[in-house]
Protein backbone atom coordinates (compact mmCIF):
# COMPACT_ATOMS: atom_id res chain seq x y z
CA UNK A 1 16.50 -2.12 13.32
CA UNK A 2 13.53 -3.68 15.38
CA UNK A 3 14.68 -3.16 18.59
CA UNK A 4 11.37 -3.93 20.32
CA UNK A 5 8.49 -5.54 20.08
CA UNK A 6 5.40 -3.09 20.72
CA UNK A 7 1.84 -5.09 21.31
CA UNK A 8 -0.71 -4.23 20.02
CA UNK A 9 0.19 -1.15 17.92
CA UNK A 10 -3.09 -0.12 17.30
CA UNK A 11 -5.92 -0.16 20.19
CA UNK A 12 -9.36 0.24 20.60
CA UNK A 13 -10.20 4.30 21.18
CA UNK A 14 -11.71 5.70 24.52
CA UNK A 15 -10.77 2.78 26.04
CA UNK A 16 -8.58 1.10 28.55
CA UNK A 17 -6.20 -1.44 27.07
CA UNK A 18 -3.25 -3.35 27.60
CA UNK A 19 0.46 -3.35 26.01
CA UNK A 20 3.53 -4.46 26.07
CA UNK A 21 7.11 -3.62 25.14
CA UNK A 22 9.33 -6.39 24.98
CA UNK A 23 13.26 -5.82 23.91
CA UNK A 24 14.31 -8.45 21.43
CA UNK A 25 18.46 -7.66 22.45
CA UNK A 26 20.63 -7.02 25.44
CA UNK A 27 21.92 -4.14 24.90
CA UNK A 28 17.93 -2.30 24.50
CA UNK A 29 17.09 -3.77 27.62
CA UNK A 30 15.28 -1.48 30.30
CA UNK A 31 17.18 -0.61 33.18
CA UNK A 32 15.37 -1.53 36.76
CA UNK A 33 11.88 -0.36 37.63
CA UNK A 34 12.78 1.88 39.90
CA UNK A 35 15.16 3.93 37.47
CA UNK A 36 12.00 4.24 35.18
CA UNK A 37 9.77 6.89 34.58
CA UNK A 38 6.74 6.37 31.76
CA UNK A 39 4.86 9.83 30.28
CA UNK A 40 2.05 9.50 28.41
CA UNK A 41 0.85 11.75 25.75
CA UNK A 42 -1.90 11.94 23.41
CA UNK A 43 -0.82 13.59 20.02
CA UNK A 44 -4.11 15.43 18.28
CA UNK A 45 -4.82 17.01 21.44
CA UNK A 46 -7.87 14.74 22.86
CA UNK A 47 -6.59 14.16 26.60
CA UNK A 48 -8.40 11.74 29.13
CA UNK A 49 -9.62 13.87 32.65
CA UNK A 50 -8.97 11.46 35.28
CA UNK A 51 -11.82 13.52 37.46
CA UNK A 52 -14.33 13.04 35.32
CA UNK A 53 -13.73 10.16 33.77
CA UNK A 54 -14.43 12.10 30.60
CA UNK A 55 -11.86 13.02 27.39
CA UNK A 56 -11.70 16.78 26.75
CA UNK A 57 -9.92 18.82 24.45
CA UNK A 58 -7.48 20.80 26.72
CA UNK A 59 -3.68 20.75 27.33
CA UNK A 60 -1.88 17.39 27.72
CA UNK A 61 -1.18 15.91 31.00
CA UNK A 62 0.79 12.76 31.00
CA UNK A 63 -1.25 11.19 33.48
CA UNK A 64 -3.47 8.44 31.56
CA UNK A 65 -1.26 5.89 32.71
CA UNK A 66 -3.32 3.77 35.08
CA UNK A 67 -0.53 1.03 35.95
CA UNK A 68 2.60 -0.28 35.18
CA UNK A 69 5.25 -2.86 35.60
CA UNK A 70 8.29 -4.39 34.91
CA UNK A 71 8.20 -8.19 34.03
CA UNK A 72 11.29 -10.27 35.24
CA UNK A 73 11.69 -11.26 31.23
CA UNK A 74 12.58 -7.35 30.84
CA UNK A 75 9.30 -6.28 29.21
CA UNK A 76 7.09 -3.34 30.03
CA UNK A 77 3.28 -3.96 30.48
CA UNK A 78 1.65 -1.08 30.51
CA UNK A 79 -2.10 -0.47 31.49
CA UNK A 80 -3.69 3.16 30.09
CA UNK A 81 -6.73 4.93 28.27
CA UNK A 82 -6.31 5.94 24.89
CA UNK A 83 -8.75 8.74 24.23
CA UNK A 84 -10.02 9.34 20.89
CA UNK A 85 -9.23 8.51 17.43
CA UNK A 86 -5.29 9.53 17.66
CA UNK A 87 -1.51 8.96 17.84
CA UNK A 88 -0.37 8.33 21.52
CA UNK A 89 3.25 8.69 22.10
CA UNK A 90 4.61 6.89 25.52
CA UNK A 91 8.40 8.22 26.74
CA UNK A 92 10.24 5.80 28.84
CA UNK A 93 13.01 7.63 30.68
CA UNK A 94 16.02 5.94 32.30
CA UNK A 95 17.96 7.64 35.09
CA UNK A 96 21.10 6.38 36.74
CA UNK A 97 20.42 6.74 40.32
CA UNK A 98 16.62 6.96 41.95
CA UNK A 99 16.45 10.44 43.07
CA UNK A 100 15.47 10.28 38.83
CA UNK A 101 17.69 13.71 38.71
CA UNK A 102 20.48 12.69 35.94
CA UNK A 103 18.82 11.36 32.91
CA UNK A 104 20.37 8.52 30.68
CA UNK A 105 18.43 7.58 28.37
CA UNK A 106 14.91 7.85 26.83
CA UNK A 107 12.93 6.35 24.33
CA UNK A 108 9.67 6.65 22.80
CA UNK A 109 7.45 4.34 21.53
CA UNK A 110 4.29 5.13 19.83
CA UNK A 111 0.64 3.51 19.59
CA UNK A 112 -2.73 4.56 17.71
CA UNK A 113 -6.41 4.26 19.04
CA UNK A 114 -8.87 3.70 16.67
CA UNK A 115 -12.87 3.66 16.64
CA UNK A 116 -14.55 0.64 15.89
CA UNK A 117 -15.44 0.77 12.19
CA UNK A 118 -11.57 1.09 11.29
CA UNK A 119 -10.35 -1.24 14.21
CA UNK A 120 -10.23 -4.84 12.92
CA UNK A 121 -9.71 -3.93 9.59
CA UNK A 122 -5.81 -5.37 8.24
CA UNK A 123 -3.79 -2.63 6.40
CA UNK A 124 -2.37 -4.20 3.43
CA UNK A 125 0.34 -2.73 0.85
CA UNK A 126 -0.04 -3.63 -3.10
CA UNK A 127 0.36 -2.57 -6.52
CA UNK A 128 -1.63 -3.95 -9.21
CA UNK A 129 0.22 -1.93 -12.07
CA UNK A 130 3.25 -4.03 -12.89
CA UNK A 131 5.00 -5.60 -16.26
CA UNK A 132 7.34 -8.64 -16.93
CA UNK A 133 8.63 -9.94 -18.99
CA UNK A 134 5.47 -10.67 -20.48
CA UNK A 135 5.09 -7.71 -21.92
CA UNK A 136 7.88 -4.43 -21.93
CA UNK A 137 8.97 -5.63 -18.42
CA UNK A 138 12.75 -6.85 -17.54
CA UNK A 139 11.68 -10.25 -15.41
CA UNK A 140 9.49 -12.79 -15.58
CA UNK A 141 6.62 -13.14 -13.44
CA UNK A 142 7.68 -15.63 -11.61
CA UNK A 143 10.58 -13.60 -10.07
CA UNK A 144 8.61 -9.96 -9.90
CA UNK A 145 6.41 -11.61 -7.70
CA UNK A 146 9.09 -12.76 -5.13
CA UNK A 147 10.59 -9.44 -5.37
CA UNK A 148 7.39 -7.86 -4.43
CA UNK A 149 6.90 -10.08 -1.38
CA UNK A 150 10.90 -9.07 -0.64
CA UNK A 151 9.98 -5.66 -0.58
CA UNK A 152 7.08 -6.08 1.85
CA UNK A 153 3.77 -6.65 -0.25
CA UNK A 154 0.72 -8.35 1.17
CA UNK A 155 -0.61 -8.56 -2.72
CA UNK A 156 0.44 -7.78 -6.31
CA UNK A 157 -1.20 -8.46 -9.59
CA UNK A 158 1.30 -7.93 -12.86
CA UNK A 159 -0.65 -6.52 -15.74
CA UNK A 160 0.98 -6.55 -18.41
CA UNK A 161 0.61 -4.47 -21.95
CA UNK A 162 -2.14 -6.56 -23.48
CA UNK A 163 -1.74 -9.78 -21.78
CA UNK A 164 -3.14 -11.58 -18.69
CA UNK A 165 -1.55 -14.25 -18.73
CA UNK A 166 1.74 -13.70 -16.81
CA UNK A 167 -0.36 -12.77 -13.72
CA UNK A 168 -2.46 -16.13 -14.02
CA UNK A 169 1.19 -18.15 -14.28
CA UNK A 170 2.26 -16.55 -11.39
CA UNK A 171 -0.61 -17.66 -9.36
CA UNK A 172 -0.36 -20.95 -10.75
CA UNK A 173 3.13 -21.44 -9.12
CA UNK A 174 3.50 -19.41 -6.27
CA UNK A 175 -1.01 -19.29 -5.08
CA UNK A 176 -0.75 -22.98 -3.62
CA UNK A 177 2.49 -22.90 -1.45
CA UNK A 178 1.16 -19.61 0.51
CA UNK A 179 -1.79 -17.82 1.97
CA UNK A 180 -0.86 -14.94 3.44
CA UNK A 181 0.53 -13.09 0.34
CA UNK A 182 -1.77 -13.22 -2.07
CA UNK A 183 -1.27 -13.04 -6.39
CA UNK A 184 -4.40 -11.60 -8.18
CA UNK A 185 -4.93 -11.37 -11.57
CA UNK A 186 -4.36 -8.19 -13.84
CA UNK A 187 -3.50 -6.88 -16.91
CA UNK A 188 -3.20 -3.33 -18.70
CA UNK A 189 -5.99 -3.33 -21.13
CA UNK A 190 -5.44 -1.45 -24.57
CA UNK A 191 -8.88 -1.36 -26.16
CA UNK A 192 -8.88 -1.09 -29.94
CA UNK A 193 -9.03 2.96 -31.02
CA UNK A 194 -8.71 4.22 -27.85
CA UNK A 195 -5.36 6.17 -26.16
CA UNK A 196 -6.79 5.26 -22.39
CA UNK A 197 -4.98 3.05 -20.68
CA UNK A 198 -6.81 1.20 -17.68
CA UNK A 199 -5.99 -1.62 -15.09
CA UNK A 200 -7.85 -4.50 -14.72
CA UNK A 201 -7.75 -5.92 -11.32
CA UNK A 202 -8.77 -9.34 -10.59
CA UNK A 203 -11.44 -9.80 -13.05
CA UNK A 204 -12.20 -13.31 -13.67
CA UNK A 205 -11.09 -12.88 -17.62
CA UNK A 206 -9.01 -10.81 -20.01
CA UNK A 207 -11.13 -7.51 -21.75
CA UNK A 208 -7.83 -7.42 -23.99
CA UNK A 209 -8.70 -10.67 -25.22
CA UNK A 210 -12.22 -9.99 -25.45
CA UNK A 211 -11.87 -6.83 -27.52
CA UNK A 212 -9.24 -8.41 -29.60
CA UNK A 213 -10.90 -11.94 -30.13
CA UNK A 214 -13.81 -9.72 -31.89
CA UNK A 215 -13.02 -6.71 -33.15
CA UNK A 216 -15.97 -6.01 -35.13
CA UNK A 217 -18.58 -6.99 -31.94
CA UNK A 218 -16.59 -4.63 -30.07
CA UNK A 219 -16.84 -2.04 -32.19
CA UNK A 220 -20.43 -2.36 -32.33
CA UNK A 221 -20.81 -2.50 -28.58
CA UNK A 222 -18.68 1.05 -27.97
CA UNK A 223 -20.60 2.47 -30.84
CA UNK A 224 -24.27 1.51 -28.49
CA UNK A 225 -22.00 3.14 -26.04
CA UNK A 226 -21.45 6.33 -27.77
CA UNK A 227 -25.15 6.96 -28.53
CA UNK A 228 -25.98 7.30 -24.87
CA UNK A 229 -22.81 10.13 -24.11
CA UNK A 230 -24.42 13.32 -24.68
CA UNK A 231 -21.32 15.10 -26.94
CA UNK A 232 -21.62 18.72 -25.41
CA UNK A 233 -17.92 19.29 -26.96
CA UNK A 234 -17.89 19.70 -30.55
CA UNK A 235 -14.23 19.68 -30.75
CA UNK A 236 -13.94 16.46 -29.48
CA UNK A 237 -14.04 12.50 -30.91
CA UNK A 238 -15.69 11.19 -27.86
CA UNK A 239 -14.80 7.21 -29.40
CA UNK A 240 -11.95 6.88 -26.71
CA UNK A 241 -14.63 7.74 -23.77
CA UNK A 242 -17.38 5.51 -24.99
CA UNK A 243 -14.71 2.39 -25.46
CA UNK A 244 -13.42 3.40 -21.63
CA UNK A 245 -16.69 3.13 -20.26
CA UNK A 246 -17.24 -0.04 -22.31
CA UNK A 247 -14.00 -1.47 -21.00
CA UNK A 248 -15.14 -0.06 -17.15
CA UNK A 249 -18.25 -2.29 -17.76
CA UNK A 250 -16.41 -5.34 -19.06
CA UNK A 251 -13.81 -5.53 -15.99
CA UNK A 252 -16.52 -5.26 -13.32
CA UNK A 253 -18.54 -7.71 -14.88
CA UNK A 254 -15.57 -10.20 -14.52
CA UNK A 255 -16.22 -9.07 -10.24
CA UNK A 256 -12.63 -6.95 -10.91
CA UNK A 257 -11.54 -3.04 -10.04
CA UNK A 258 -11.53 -0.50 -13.19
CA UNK A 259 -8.53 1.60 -12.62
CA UNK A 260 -8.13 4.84 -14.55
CA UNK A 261 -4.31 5.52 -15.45
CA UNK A 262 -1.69 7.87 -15.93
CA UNK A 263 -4.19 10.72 -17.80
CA UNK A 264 -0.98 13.49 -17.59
CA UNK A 265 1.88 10.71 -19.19
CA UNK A 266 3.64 12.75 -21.04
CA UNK A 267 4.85 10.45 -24.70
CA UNK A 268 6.94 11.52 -27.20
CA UNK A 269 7.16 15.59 -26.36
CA UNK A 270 2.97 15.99 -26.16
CA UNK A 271 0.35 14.22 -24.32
CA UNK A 272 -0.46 10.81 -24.25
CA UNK A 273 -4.33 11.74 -24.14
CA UNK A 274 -5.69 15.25 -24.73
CA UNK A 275 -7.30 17.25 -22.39
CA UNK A 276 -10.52 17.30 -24.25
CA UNK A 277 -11.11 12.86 -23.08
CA UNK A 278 -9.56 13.72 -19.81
CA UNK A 279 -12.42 16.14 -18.68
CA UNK A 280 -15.08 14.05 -20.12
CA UNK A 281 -13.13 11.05 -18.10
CA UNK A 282 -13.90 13.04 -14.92
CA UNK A 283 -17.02 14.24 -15.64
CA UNK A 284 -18.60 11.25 -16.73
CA UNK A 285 -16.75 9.01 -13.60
CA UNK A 286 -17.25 5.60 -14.59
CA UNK A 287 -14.09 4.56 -13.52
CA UNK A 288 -13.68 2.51 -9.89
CA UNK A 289 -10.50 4.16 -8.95
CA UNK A 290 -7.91 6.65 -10.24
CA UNK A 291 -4.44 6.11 -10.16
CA UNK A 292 -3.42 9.07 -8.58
CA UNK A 293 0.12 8.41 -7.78
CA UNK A 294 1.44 6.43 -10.93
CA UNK A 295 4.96 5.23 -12.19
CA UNK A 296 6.88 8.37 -13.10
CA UNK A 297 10.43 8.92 -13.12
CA UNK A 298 11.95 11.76 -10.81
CA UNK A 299 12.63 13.86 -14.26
CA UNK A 300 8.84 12.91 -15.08
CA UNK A 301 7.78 15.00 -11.41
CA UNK A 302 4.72 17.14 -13.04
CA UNK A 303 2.93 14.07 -14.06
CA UNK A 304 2.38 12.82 -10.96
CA UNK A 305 2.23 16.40 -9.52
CA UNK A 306 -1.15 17.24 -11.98
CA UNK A 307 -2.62 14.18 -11.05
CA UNK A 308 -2.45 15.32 -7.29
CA UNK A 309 -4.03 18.81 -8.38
CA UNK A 310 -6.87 17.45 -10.42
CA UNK A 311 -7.76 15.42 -7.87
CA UNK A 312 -7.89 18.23 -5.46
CA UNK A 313 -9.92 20.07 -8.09
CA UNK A 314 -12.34 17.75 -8.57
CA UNK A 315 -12.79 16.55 -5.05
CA UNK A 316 -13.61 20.58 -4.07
CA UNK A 317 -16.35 20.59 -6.75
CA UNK A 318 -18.25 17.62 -5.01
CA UNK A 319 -16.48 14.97 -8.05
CA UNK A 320 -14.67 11.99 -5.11
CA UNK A 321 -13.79 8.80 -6.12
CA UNK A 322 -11.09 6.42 -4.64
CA UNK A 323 -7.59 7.31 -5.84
CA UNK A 324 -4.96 4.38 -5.59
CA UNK A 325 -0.94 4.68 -5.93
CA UNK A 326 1.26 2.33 -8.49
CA UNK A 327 4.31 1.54 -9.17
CA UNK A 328 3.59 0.73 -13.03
CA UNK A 329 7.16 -0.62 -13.11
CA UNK A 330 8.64 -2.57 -16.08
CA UNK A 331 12.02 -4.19 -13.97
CA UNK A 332 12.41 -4.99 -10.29
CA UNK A 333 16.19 -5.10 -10.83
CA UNK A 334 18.79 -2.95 -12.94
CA UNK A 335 21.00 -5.37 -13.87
CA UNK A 336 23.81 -5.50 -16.49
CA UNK A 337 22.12 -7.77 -18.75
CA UNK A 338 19.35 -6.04 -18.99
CA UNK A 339 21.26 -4.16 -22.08
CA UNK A 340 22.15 -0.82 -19.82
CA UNK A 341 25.79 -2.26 -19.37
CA UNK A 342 28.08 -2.38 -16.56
CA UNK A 343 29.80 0.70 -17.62
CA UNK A 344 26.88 3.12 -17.47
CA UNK A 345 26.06 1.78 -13.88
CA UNK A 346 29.11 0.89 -12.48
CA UNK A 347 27.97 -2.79 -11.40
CA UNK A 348 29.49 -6.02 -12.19
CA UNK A 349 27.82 -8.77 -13.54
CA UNK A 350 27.43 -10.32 -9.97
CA UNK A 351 25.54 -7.02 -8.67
CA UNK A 352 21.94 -5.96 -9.06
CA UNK A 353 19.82 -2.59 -7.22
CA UNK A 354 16.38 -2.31 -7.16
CA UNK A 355 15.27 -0.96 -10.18
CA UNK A 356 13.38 2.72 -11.10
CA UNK A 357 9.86 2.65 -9.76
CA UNK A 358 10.01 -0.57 -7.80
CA UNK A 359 8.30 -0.13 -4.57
CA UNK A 360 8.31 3.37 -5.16
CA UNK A 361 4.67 4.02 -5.22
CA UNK A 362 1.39 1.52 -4.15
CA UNK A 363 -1.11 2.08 -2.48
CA UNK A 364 -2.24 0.79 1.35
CA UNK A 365 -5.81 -0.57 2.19
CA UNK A 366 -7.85 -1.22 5.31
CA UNK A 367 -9.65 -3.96 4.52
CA UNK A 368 -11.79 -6.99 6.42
CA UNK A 369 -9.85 -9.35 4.53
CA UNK A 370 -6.87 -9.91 1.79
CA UNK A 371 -9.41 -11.86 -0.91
CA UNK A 372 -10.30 -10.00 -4.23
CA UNK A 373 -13.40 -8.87 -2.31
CA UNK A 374 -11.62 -7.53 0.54
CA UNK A 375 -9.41 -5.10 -1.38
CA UNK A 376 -11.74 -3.67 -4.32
CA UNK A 377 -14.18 -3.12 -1.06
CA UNK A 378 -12.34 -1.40 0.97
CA UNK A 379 -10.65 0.87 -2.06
CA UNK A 380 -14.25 1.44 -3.46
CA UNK A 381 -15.22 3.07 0.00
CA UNK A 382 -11.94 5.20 -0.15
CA UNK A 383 -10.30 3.65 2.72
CA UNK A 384 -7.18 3.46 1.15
CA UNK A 385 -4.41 5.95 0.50
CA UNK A 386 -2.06 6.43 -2.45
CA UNK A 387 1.62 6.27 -1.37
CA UNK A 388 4.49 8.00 -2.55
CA UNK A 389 7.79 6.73 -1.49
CA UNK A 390 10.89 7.29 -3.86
CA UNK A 391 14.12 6.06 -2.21
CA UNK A 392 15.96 8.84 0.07
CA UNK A 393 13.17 10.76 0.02
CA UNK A 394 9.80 11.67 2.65
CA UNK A 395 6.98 9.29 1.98
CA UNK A 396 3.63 10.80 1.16
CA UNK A 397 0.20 9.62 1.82
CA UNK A 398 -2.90 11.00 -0.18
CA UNK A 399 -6.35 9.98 0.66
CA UNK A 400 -9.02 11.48 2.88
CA UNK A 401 -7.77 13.01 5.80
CA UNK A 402 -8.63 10.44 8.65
CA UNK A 403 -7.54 7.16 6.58
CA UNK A 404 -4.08 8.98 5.53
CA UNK A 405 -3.34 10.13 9.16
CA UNK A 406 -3.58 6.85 10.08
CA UNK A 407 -1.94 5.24 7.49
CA UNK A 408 0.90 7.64 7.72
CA UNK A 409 1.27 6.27 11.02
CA UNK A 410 1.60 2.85 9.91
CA UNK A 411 4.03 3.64 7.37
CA UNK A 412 6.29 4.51 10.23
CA UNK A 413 5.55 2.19 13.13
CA UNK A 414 4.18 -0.91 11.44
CA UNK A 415 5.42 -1.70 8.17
CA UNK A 416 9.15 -1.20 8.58
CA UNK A 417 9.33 -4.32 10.76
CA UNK A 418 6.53 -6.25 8.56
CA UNK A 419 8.68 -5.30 5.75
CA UNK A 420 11.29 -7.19 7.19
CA UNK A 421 9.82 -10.61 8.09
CA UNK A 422 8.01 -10.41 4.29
CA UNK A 423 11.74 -9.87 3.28
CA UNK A 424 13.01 -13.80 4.44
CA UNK A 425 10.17 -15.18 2.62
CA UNK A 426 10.49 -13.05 -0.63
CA UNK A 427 14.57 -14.43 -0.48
CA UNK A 428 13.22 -17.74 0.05
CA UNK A 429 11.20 -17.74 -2.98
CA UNK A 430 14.14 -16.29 -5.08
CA UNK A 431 16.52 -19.10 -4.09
CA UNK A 432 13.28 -21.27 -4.97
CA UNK A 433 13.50 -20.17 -8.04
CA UNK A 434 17.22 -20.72 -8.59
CA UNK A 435 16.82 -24.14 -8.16
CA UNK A 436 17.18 -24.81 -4.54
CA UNK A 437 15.85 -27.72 -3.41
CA UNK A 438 13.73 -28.41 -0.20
CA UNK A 439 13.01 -24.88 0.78
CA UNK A 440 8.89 -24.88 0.03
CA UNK A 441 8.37 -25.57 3.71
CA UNK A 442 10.65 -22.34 4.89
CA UNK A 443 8.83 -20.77 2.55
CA UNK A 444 5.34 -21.23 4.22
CA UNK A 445 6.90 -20.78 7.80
CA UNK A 446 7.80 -17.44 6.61
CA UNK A 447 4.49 -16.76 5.06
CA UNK A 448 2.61 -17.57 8.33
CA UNK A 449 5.25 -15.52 10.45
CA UNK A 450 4.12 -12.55 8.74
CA UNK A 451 0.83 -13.57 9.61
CA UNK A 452 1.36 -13.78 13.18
CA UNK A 453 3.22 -10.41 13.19
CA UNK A 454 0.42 -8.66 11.43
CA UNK A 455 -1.41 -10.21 14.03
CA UNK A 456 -0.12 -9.56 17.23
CA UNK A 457 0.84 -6.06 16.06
CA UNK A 458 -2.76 -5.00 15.31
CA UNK A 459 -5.82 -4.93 17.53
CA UNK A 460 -7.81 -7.97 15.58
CA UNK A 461 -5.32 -10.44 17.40
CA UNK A 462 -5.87 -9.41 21.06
């Protein structure tokens, strides 16, 4: 539970700042100032030397702490330099008399200093590979939306099989009631001939539609394609790369993201696209992103797992690009109804659980703002990470090494309680859409008290 309110979470490196610790119940209250005792530590190793004023890489003391005190509403404001770009842990012991010699209790609260190109950038969580009912998916838009803002999304796009138009309902209804979580458009494209299956998000129209609309004038534009890819394998029909690359171009010229997907899905007991289009995939690297962690099933683990490796493989022979994490799930809800039955589940008719792959992988982005714009920059210059989070199990991060440290960090200290203010609106909208009346207003309350927690929490609001 959120026991405390930590301001800001994130502060501005080599720096003096500010925070505060405020407990939101009795029973975490602080005992008096005099049976206090705050430590200071700086995690990577970077320590500030009050002597010369200067940070050093030497042995911790937990001495940064320039002042302190106890404020007669029971919160700590504490005053202290934050060397570096790092994890700073700060232990507040209790004691139950003031010779300090019998400990009670201690707790530990923990902050990150950043420099200042990462600083007032707003970490966002979203997936932009998800299906309704649209398309294969359980639910219709309209709900998988709430359920993403219930499970702590700043943005979603569904993209589903062959059709953009779910995603462009679902802005229709939900876009105008809210600001702070935002619905893009998106849709799994399925060019004509070609096995590769790639996300477009947020372009301003559908390629599925285009390619469809006009078969033949497709066909003629991949084939312009496939006269400039120099065929060095013989073995190979390189039709499915040239259409990619033409389906790459069509999706940024909309102003959207090009998302390669799922290249080791194993279908049907072989691969869903041979190795031979795979290679030329990466050497050729037309794509925007690569969705590194994508929706597998815990029995599916080597999918996800050969993903990782390529990436490391082609990242150590110079070959980076942005990798992203999706969920690419067809049902935020098992559900009897869905045709599974009660009896293989053991839930009633009146029960639901979050369904396989929901909110089990997405990705997190640092970005200036939460506008089309905003994201596709910030995952385009790789400060993003690709999240791996099955229920009951560790989450990973993957990304370069200074976003994902940081990231990993926010996974733990920052979206836990963001998840849970996102959670009231996301039930909001769901009795919304059970036909509630008179709850639009709650609705946008909620929206803007995310808002202000993302706010206060990070350094952009102080």
């Amino acid at each position: 539970m959120h026991y405390y309110d930590v301001t800001p979470l994130i502060v501005a490196a080599d720096e003096f700042s500010t925070v505060t610790i405020r407990p939101r119940y009795e029973h975490a209250k602080f005992p008096q100032a005099e049976l206090l005792e705050l430590r200071f530590f700086a995690q990577e190793g970077l320590n500030y030397d009050p002597e010369t004023e200067q940070s050093r890489w030497q042995p911790g003391k937990p001495d940064n702490i320039k002042d302190w005190k106890l404020l007669p509403d029971g919160s700590i404001v504490m005053q202290a330099f934050f060397p570096g770009e790092q994890e700073h842990v700060l232990q507040v012991r209790g004691y139950a008399e003031a010779d300090k010699k019998l400990q009670r209790s201690i707790r530990s609260f923990r902050f990150y200093s950043l420099q200042k190109d990462l600083l007032n950038l707003q970490p966002l969580k979203g997936d932009f590979h998800i299906h309704s009912s649209g398309s294969d998916g359980a639910q219709d838009a309209l709900y998988v939306a709430a359920r993403y803002r219930e499970a702590g999304f700043d943005f979603c796009a569904i993209s589903d099989h062959r059709n953009y138009e779910p995603s462009l309902r679902a802005i229709d209804y939900w876009q105008k009631h809210f600001e702070d979580f935002r619905l893009y458009p998106g849709e799994e494209v399925h060019s004509t001939g070609n096995p590769v299956h790639i996300i477009n998000f947020a372009s301003s129209f559908s390629v599925n539609k285009k390619c469809f609309d006009d078969e033949a004038k497709y066909r003629q534009e991949v084939a312009a394609y496939l006269e400039n890819i120099e065929q060095t394998d013989t073995r190979l029909d390189y039709f499915p790369v040239a259409a990619s690359e033409w389906v790459f171009d069509q999706i940024r010229a909309g102003g959207g993201l090009a998302v390669f997907c799922h290249p080791y899905w194993y279908y049907q007991f072989k691969s869903a696209i041979n190795e031979g289009i795979i290679d030329a995939m990466f050497q050729r690297r037309r794509f925007d992103a690569f969705e590194l962690i994508g929706g597998f099933h815990r029995h599916q683990y080597r999918s996800n797992n050969l993903q990782i490796v390529r990436w490391c493989e082609e990242s150590a022979k110079g070959n980076r690009f942005p990798v992203v994490g999706v969920s690419d799930s067809h049902g935020t809800d098992t559900y009897p109804l869905s045709g599974s039955g009660d009896f293989a589940h053991g839930i009633s008719y009146s029960e639901t659980r979050d369904g396989n792959l929901f909110n089990w992988y997405y990705t997190v982005v640092l970005a200036k703002e939460n506008s089309r714009e905003g994201i596709i920059e910030a995952i385009k210059s790789q400060r993003c990470a690709a999240i791996e989070a099955p229920p009951n199990e560790r989450a990973h991060a993957y990304g370069d090494l200074r976003i994902t440290r940081y990231i990993s960090f926010l996974l733990r200290e920052y979206f836990p309680p963001h998840q849970r203010y996102c959670q009231t609106q996301g039930a909001l909208m769901l009795r919304h859409l059970a036909g509630e009346n008179n709850l639009l207003q709650s609705i946008r309350e909620m929206d803007a008290a995310v808002a202000k927690f993302r706010k206060t929490s990070l350094h952009f609001g102080h």
